[in-house]
Protein backbone atom coordinates (compact mmCIF):
# COMPACT_ATOMS: atom_id res chain seq x y z
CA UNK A 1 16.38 -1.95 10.87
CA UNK A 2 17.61 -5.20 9.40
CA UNK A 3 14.57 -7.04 10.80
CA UNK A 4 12.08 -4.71 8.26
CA UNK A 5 14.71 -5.66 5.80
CA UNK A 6 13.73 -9.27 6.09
CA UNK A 7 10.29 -8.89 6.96
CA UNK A 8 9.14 -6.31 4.16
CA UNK A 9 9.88 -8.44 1.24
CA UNK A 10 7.50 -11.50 3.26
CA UNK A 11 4.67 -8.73 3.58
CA UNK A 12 4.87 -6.96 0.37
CA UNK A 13 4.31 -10.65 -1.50
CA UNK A 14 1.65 -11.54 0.97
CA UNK A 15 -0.33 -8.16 0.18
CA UNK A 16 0.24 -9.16 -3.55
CA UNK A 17 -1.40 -12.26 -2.92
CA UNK A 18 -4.44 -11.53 -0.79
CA UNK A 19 -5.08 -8.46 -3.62
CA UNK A 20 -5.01 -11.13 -6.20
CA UNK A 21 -6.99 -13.38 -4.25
CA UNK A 22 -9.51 -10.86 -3.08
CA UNK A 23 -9.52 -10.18 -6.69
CA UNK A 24 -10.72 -13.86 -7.66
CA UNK A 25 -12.84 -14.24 -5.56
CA UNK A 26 -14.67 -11.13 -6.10
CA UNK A 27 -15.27 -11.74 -9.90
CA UNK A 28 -16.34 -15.59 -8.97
CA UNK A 29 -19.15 -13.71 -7.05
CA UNK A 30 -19.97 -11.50 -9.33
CA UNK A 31 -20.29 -14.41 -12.31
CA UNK A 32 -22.53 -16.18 -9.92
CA UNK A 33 -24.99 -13.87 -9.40
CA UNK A 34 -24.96 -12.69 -13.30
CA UNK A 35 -25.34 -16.85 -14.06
CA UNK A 36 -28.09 -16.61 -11.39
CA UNK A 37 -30.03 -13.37 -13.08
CA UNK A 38 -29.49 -15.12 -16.78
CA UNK A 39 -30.84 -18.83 -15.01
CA UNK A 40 -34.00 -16.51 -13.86
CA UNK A 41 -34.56 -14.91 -16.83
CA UNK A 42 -34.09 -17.96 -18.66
CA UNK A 43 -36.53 -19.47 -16.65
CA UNK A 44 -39.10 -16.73 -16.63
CA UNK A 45 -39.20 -16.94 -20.57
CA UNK A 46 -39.85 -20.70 -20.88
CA UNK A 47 -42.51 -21.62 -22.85
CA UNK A 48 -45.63 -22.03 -21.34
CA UNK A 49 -44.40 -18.52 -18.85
CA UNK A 50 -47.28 -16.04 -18.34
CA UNK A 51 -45.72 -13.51 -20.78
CA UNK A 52 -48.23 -10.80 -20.31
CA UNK A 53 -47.01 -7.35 -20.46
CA UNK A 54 -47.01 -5.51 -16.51
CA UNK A 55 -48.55 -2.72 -18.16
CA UNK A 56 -52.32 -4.12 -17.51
CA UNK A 57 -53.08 -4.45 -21.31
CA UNK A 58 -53.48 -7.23 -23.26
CA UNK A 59 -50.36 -8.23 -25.76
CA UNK A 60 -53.17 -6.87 -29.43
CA UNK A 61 -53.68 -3.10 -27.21
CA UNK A 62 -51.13 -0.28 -27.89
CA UNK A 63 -52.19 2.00 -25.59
């Protein structure tokens, strides 16, 4: 019993920390691939971009 006295206070701060790292590292992912997506779209809306609409009209048509 006195050895899960010692030990539990080790592994209880341990789980903390690989939450809180698990944690980082899972919102530095998910800013990466949101910088990626704005990058894209940034890049798809450059001047000089093919900015017709997917719809098969031309920009005038409202159809």
């Amino acid at each position: 019993m006195e050895y899960i006295a010692v030990l539990l206070p080790s592994a209880v701060v341990g789980l903390i920390f690989w939450f809180a790292m698990k944690s980082i590292f899972n919102a530095d992912k998910s800013e990466r691939q949101a910088e990626a997506r704005a990058q894209a779209e940034a890049e798809g809306k450059a001047p000089g971009a093919d900015n017709a609409p997917d719809n098969g009209h031309s920009p005038g048509m409202n159809k």
